[in-house]
C-alpha atoms as a PDB file:
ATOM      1  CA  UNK A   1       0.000   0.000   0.000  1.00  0.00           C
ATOM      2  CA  UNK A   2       1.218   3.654  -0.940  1.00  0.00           C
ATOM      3  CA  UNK A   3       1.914   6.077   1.978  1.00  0.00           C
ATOM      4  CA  UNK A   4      -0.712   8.425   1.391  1.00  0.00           C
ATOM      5  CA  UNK A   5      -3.402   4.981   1.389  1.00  0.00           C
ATOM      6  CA  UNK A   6      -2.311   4.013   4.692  1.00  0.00           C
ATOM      7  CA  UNK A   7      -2.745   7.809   6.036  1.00  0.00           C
ATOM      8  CA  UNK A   8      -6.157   8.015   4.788  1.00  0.00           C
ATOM      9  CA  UNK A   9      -7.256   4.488   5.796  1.00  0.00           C
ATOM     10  CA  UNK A  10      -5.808   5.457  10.019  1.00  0.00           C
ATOM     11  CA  UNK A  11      -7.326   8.933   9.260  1.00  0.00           C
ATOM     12  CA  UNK A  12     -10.905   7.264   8.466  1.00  0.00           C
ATOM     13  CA  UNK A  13     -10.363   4.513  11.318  1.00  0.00           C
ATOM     14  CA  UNK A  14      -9.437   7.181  13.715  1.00  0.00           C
ATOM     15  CA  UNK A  15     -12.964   9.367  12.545  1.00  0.00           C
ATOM     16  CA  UNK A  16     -15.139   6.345  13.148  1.00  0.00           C
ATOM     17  CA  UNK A  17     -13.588   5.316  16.750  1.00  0.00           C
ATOM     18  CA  UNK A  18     -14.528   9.227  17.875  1.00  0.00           C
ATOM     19  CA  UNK A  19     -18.053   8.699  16.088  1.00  0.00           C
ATOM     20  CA  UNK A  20     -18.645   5.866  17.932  1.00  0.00           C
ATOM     21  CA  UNK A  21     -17.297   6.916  21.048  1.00  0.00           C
ATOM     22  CA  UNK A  22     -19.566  10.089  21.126  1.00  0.00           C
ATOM     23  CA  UNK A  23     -22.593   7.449  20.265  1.00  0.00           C
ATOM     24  CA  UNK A  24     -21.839   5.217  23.121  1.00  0.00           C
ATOM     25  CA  UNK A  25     -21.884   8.258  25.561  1.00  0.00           C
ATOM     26  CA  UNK A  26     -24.752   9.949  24.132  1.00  0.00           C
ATOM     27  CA  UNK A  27     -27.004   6.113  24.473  1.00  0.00           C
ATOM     28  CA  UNK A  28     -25.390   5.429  27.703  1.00  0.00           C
ATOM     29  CA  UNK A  29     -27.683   8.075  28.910  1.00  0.00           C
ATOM     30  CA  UNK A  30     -30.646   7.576  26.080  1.00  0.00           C
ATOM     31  CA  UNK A  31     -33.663   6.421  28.588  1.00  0.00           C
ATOM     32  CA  UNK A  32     -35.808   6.925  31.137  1.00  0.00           C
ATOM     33  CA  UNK A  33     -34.084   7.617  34.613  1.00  0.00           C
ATOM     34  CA  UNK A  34     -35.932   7.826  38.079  1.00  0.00           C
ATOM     35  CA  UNK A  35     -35.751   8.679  41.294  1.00  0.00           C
ATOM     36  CA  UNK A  36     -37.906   9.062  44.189  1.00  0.00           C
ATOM     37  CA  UNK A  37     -38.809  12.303  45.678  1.00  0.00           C
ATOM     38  CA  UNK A  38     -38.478  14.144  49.138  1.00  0.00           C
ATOM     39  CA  UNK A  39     -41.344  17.465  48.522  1.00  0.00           C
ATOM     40  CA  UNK A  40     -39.641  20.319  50.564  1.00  0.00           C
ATOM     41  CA  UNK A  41     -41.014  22.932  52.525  1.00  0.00           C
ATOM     42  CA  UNK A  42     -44.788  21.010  53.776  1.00  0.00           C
ATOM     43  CA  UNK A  43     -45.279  19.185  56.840  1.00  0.00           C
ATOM     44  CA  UNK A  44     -48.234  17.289  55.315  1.00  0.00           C
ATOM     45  CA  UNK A  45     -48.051  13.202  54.710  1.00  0.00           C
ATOM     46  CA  UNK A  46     -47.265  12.696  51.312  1.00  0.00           C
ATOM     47  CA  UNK A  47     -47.309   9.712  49.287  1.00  0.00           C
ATOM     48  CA  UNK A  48     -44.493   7.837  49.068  1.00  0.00           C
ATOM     49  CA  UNK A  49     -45.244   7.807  45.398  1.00  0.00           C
ATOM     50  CA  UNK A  50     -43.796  10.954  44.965  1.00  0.00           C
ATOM     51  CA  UNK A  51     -40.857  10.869  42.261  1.00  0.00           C
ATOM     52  CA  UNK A  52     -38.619  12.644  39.520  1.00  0.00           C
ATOM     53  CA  UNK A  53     -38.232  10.801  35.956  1.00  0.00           C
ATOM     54  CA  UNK A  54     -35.865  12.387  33.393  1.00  0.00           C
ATOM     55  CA  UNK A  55     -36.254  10.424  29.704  1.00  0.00           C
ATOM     56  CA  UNK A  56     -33.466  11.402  27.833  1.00  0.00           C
ATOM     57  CA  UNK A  57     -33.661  11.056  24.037  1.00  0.00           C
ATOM     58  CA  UNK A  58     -31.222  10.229  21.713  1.00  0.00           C
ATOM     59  CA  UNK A  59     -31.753  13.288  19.467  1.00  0.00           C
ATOM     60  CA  UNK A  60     -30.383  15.390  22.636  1.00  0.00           C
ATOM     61  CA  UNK A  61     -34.039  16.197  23.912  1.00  0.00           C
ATOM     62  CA  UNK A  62     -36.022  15.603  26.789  1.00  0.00           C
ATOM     63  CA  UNK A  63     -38.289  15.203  29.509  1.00  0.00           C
ATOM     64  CA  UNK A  64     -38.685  16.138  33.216  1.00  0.00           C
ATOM     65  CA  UNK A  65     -41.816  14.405  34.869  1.00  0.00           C
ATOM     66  CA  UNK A  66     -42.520  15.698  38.610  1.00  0.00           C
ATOM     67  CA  UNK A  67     -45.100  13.063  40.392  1.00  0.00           C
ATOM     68  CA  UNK A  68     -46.534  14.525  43.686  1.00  0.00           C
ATOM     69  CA  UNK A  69     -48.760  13.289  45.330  1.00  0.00           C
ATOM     70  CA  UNK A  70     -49.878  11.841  42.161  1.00  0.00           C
ATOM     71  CA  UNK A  71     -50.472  14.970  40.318  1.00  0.00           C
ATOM     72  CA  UNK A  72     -47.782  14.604  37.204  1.00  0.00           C
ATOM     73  CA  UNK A  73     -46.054  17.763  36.166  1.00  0.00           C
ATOM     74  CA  UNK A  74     -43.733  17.603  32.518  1.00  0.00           C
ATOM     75  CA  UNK A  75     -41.604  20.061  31.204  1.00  0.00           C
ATOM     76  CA  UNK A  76     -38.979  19.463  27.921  1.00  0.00           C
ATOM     77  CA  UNK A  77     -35.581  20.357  27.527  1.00  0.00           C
ATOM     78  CA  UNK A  78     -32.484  19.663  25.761  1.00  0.00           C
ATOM     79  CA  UNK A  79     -29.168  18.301  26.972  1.00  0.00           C
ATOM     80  CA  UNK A  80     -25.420  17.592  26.682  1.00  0.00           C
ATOM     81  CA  UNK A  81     -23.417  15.833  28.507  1.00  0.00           C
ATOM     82  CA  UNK A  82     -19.760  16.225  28.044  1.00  0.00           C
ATOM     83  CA  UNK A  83     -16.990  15.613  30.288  1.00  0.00           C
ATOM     84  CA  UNK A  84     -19.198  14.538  33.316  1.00  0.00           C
ATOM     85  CA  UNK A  85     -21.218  17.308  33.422  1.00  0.00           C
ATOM     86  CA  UNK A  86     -25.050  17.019  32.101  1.00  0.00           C
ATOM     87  CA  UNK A  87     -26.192  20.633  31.456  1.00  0.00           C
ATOM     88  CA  UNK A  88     -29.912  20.539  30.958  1.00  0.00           C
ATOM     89  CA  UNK A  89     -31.696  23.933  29.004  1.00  0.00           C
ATOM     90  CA  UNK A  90     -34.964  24.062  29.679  1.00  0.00           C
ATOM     91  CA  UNK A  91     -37.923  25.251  27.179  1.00  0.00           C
ATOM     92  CA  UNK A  92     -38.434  28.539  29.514  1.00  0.00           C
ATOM     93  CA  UNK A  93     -34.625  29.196  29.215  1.00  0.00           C
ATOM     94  CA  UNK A  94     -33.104  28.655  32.285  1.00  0.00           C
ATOM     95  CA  UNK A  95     -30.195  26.034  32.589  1.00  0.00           C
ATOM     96  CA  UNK A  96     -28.839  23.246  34.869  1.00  0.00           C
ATOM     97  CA  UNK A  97     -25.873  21.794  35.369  1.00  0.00           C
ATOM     98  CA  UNK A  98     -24.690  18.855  36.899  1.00  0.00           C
ATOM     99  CA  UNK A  99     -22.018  16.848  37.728  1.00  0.00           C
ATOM    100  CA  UNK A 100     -23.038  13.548  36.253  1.00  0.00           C
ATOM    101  CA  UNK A 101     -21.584   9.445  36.597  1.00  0.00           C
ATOM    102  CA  UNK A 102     -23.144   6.895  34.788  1.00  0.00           C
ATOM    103  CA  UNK A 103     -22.868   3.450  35.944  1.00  0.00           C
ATOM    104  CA  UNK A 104     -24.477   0.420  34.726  1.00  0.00           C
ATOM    105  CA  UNK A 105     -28.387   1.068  35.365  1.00  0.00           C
ATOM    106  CA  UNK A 106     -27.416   4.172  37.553  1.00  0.00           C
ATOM    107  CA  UNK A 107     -26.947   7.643  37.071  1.00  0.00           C
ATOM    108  CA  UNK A 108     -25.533   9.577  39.849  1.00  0.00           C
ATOM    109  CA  UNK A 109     -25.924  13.580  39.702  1.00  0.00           C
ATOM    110  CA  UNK A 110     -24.473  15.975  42.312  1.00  0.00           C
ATOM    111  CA  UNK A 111     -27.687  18.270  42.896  1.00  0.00           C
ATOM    112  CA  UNK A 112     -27.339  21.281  45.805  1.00  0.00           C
ATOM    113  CA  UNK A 113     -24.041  19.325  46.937  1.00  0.00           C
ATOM    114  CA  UNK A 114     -25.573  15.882  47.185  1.00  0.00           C
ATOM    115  CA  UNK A 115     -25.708  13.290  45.437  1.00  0.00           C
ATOM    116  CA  UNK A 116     -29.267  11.681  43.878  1.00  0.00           C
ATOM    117  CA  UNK A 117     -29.308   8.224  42.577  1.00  0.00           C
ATOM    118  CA  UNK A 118     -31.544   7.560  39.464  1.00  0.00           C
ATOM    119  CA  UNK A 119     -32.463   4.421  38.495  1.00  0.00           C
ATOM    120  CA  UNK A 120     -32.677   3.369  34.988  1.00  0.00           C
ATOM    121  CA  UNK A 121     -36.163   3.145  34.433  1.00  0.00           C
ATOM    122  CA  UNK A 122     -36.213   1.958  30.338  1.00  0.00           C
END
């Protein structure tokens, strides 16, 4: 093979691994995520039901789904997530971010300086 051929055959191989490598992190989060839900500031007895659900898609969009006291509440956004940090832009334009680990059917984010445990869900 000629010089130049083997450049642009390493040069192609090396394109697909980052292709695939951004895939694999952008499905690792592709899903439906949940955790359950502590409602602050109200001394009534609410159901244990309550919960937060974040369905990621894999064109970068999304879905926040509040249950309380079940009473569902959704809101869309889009997200990255890039580095370890999952920045979340909501449709009413304000943004989140958070320092995010993925591992296996979990998905830890640091949220006020504590860490919240999603399950995967889907």
């Amino acid at each position: 093979m000629k010089p130049k051929c083997i450049v642009a055959v390493l040069a192609l191989t090396l394109c697909c691994l980052l292709c695939l490598g951004a895939c694999a992190q952008k499905e690792g989060i592709v899903g439906s995520w949940e955790t359950k839900a502590v409602v602050i500031g109200s001394s009534e007895n609410h159901s244990a039901d309550n919960r937060v659900i974040y369905r990621f898609e894999a064109d970068l969009t999304g879905k926040e789904i509040q249950i309380v006291n079940g009473t569902s509440h959704e809101r869309g956004f889009t997200y990255t997530l890039s580095d370890g940090i999952l920045r979340i832009s909501f449709d009413r334009g304000f943004v989140w971010e958070f320092p995010c680990v993925l591992d296996g059917s979990l998905m830890i984010l640091t949220q006020n300086h504590q860490d919240v445990i999603y399950k995967r869900a889907s």
